[in-house]
PDB file of N, CA and C in Angstrom:
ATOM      1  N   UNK A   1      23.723  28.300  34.164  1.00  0.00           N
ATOM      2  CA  UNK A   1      25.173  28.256  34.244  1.00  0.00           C
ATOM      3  C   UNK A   1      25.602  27.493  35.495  1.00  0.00           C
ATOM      4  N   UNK A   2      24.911  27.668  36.107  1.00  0.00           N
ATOM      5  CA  UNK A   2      25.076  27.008  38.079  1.00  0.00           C
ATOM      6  C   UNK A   2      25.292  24.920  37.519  1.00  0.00           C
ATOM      7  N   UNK A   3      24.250  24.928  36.361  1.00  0.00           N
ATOM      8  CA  UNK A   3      24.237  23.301  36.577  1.00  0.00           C
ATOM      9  C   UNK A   3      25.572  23.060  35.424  1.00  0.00           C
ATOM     10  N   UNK A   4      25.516  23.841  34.237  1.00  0.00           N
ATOM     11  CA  UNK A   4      27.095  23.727  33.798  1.00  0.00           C
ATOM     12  C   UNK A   4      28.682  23.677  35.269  1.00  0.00           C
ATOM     13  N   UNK A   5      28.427  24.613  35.698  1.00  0.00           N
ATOM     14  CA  UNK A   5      29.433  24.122  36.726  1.00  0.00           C
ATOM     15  C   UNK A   5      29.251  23.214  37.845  1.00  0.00           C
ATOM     16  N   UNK A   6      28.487  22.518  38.156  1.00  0.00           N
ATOM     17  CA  UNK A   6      28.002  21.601  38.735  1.00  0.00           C
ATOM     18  C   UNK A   6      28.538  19.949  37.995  1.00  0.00           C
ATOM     19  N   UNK A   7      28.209  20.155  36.881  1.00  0.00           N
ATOM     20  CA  UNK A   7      28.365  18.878  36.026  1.00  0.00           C
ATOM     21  C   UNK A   7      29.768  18.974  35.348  1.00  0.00           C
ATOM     22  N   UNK A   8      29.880  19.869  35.504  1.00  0.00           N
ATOM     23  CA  UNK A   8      31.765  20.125  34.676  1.00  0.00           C
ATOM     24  C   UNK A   8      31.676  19.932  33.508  1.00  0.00           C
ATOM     25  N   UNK A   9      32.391  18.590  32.702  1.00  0.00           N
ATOM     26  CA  UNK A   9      32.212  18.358  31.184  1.00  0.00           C
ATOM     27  C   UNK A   9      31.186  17.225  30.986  1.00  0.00           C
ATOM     28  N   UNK A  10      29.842  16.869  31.680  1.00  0.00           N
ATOM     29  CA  UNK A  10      28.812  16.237  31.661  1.00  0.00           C
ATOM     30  C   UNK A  10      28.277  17.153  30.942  1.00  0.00           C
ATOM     31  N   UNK A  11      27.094  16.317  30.184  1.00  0.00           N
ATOM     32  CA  UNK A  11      26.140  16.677  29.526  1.00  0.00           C
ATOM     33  C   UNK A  11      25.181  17.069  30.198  1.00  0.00           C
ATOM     34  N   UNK A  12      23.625  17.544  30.389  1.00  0.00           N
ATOM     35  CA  UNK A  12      22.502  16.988  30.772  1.00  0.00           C
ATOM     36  C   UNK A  12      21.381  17.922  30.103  1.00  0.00           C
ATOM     37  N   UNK A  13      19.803  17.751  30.366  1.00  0.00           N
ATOM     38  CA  UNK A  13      18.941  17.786  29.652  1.00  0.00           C
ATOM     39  C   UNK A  13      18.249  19.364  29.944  1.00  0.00           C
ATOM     40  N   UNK A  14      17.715  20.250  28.993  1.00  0.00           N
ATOM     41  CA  UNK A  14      17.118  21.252  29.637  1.00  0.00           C
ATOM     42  C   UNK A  14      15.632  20.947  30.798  1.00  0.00           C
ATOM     43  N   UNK A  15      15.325  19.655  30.803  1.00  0.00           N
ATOM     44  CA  UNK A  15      14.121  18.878  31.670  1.00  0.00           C
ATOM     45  C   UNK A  15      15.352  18.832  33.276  1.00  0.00           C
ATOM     46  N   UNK A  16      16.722  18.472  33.194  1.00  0.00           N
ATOM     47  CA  UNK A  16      17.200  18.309  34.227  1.00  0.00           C
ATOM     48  C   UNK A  16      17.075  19.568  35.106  1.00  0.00           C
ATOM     49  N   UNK A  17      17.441  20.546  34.403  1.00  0.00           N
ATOM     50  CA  UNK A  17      17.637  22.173  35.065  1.00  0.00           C
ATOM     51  C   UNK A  17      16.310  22.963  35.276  1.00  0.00           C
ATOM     52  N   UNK A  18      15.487  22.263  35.095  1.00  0.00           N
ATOM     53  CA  UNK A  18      14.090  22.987  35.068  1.00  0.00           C
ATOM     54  C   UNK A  18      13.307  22.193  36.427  1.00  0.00           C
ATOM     55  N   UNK A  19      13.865  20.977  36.459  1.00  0.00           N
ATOM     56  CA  UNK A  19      13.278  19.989  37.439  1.00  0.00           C
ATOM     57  C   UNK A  19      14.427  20.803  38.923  1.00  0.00           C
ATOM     58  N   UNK A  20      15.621  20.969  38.530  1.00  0.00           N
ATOM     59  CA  UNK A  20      15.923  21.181  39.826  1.00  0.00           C
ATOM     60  C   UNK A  20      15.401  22.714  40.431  1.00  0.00           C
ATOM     61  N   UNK A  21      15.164  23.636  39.868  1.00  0.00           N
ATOM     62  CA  UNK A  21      14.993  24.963  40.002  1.00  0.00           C
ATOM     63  C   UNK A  21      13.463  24.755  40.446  1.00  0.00           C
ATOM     64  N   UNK A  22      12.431  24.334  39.886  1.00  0.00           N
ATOM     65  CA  UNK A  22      11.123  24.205  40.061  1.00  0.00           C
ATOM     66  C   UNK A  22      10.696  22.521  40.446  1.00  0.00           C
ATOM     67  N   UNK A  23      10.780  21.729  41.132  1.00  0.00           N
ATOM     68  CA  UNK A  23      10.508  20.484  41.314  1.00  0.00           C
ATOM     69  C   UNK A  23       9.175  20.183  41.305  1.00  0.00           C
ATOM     70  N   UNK A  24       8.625  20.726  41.598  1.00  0.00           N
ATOM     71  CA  UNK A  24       7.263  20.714  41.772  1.00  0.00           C
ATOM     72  C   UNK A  24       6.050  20.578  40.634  1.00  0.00           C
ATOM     73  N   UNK A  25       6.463  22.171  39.934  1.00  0.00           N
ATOM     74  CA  UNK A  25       6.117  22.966  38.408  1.00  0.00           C
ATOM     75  C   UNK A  25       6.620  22.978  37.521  1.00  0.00           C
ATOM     76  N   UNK A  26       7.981  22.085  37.058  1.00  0.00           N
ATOM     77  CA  UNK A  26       8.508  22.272  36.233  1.00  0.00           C
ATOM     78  C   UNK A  26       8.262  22.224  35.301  1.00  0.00           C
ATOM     79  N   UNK A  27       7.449  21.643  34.445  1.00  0.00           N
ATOM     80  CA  UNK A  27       6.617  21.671  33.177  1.00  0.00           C
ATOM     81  C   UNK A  27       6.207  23.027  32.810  1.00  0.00           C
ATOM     82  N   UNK A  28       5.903  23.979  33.875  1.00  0.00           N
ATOM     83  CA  UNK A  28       5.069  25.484  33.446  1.00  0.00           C
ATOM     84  C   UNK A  28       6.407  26.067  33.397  1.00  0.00           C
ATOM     85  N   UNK A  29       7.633  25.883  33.771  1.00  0.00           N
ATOM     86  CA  UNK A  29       8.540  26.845  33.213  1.00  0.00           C
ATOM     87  C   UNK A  29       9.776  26.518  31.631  1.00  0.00           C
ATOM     88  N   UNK A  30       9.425  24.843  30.797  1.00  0.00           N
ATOM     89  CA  UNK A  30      10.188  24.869  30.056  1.00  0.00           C
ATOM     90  C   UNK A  30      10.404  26.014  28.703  1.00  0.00           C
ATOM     91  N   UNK A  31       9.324  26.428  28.330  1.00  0.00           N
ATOM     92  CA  UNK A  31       9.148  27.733  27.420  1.00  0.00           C
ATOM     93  C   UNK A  31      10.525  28.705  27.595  1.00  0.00           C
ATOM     94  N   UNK A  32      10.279  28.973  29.040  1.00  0.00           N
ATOM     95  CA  UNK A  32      10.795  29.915  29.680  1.00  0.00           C
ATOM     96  C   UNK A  32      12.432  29.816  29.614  1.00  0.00           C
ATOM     97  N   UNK A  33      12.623  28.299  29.994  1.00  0.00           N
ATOM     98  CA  UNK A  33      14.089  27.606  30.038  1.00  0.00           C
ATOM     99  C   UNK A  33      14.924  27.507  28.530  1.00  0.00           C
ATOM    100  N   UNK A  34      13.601  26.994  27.770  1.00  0.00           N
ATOM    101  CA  UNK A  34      14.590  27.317  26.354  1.00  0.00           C
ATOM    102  C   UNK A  34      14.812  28.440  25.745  1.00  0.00           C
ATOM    103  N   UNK A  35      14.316  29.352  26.423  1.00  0.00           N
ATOM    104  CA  UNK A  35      14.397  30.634  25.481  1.00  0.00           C
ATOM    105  C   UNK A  35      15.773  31.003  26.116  1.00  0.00           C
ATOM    106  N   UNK A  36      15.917  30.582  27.603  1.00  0.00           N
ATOM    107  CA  UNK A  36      17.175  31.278  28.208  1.00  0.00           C
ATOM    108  C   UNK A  36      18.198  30.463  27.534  1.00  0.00           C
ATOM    109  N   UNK A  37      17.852  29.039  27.570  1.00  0.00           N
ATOM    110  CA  UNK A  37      18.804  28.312  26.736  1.00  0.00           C
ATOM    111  C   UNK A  37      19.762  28.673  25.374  1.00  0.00           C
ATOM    112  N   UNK A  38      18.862  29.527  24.668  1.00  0.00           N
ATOM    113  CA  UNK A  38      19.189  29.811  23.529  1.00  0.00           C
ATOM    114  C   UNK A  38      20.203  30.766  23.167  1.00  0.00           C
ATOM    115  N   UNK A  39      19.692  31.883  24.676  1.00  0.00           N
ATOM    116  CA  UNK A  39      20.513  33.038  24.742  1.00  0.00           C
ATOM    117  C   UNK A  39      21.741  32.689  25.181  1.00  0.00           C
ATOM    118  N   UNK A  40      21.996  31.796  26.084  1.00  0.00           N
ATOM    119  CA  UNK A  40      23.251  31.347  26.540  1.00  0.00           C
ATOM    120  C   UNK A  40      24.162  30.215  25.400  1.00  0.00           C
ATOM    121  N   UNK A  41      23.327  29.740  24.497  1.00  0.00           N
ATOM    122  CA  UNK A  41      24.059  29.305  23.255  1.00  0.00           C
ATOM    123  C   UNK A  41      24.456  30.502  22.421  1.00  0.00           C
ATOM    124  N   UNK A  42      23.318  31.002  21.722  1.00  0.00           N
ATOM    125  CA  UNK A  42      23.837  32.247  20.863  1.00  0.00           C
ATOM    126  C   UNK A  42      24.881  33.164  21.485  1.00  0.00           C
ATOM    127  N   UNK A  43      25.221  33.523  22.900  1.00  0.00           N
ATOM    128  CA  UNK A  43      26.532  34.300  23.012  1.00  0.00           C
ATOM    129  C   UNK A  43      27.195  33.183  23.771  1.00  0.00           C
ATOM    130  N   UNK A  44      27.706  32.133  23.104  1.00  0.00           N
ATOM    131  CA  UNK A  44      28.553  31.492  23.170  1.00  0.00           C
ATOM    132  C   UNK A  44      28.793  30.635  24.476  1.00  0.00           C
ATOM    133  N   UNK A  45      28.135  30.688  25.762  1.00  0.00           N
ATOM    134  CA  UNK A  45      28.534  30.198  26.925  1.00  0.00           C
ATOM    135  C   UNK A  45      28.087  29.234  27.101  1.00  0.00           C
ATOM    136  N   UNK A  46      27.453  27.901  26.353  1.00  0.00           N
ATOM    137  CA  UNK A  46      27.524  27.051  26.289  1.00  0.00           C
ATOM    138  C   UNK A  46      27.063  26.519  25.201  1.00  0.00           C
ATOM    139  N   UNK A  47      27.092  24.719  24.804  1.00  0.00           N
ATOM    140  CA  UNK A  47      27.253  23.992  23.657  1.00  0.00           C
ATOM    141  C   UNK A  47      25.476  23.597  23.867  1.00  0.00           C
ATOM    142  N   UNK A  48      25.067  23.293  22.666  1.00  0.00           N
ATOM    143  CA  UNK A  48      23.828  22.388  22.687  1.00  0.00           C
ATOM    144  C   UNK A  48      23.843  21.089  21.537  1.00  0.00           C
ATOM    145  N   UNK A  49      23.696  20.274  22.412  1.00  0.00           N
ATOM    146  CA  UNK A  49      23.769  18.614  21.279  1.00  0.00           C
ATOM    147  C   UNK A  49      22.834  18.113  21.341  1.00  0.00           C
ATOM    148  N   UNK A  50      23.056  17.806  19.756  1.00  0.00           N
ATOM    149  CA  UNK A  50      22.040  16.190  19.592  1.00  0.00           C
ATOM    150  C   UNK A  50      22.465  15.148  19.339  1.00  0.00           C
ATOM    151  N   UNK A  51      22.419  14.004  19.878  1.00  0.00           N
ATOM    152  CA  UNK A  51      23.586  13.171  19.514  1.00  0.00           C
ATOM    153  C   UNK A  51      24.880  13.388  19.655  1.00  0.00           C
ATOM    154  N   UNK A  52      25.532  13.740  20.900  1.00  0.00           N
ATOM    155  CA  UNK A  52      26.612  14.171  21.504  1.00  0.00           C
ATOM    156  C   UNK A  52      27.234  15.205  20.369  1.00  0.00           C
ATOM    157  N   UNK A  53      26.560  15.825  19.029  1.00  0.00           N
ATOM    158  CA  UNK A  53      27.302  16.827  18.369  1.00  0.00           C
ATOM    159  C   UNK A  53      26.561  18.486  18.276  1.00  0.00           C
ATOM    160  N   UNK A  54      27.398  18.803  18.505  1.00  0.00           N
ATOM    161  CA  UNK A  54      26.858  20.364  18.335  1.00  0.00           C
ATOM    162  C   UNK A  54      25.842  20.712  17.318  1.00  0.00           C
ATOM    163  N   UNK A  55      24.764  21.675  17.889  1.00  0.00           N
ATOM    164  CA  UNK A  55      23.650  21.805  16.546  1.00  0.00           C
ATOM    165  C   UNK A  55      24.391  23.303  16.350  1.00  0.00           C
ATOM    166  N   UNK A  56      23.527  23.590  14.991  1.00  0.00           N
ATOM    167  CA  UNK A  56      23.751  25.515  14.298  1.00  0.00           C
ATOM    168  C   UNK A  56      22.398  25.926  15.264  1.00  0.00           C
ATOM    169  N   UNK A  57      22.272  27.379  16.105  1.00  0.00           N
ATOM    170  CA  UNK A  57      21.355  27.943  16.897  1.00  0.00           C
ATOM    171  C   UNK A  57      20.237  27.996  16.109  1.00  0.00           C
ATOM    172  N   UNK A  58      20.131  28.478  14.912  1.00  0.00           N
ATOM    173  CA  UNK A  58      19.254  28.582  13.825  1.00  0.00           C
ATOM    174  C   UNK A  58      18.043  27.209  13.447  1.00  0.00           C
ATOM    175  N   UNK A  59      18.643  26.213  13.788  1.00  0.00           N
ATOM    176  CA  UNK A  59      18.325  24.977  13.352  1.00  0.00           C
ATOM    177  C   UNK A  59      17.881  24.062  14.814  1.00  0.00           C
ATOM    178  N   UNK A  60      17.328  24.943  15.500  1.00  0.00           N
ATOM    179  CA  UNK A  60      17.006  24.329  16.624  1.00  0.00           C
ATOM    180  C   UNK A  60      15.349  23.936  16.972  1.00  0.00           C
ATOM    181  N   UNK A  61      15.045  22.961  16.617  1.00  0.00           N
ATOM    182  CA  UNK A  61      13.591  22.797  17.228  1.00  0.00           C
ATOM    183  C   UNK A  61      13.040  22.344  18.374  1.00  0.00           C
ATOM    184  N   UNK A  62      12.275  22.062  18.529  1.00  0.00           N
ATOM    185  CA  UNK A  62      11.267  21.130  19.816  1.00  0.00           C
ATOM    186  C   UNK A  62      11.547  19.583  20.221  1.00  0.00           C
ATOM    187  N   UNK A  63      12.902  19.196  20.233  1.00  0.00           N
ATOM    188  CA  UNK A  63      13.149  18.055  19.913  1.00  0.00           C
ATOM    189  C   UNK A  63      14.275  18.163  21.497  1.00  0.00           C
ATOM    190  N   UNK A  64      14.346  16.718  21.797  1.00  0.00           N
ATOM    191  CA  UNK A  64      15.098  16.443  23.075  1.00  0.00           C
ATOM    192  C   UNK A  64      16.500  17.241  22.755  1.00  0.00           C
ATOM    193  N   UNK A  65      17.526  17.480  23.389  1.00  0.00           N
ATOM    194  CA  UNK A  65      19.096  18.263  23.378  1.00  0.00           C
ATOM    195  C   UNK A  65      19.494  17.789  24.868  1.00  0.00           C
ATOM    196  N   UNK A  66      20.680  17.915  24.398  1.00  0.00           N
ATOM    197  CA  UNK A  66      22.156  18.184  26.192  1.00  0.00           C
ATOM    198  C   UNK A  66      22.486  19.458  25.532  1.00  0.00           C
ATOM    199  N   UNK A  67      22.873  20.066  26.858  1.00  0.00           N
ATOM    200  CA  UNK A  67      23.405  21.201  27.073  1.00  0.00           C
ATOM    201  C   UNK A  67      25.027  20.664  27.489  1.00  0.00           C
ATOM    202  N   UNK A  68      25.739  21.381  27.547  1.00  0.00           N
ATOM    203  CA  UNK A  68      27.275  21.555  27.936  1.00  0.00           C
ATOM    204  C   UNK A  68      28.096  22.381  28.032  1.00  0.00           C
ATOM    205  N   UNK A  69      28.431  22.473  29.155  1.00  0.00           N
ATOM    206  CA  UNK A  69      29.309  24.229  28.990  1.00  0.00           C
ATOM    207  C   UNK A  69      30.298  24.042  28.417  1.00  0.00           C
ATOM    208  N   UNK A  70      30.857  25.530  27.562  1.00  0.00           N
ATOM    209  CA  UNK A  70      31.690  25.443  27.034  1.00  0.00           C
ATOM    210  C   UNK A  70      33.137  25.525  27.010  1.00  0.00           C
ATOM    211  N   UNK A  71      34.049  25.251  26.372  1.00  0.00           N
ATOM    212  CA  UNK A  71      35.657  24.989  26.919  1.00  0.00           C
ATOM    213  C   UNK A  71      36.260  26.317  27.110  1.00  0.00           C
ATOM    214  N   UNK A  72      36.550  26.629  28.336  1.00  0.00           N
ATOM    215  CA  UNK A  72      36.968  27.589  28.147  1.00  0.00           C
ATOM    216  C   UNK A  72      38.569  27.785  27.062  1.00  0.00           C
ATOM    217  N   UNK A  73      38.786  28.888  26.661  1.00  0.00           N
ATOM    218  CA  UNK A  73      39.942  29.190  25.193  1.00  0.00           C
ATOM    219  C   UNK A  73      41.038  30.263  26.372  1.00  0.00           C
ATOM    220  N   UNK A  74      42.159  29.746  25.797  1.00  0.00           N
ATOM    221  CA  UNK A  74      43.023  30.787  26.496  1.00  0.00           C
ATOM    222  C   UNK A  74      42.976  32.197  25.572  1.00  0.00           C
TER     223      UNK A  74
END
């Protein structure tokens, strides 16, 4: 959530947020990153794209994505 508010309405990669948290190791924690990823899509607090469009959570594989936080709704 830290790099969603960081980037505002930028996109960026779950490799970006894993590189800044672990610079070193980041490869041994992506498992770890998408699973959190997922949880923070499935209750809604942020977007995941392919091709700048929103995927269904269900339909998500092993394949590159942007993350994007989401708009906040009055």
């Amino acid at each position: 959530m830290e790099m969603c508010r960081l980037r505002k309405d930028e996109s960026f990669s779950l490799d970006d947020v894993v590189k800044w948290i672990y610079p070193q190791h980041w490869i041994y924690f992506i498992s770890e990153a998408e699973e959190a990823m997922m949880e923070l899509y499935r209750s809604g607090k942020i977007i995941v794209l392919k091709d700048d469009i929103p995927v269904v959570p269900n339909l998500i594989s092993k394949v590159s994505y942007r993350i994007k936080a989401k708009a906040k709704t009055s």
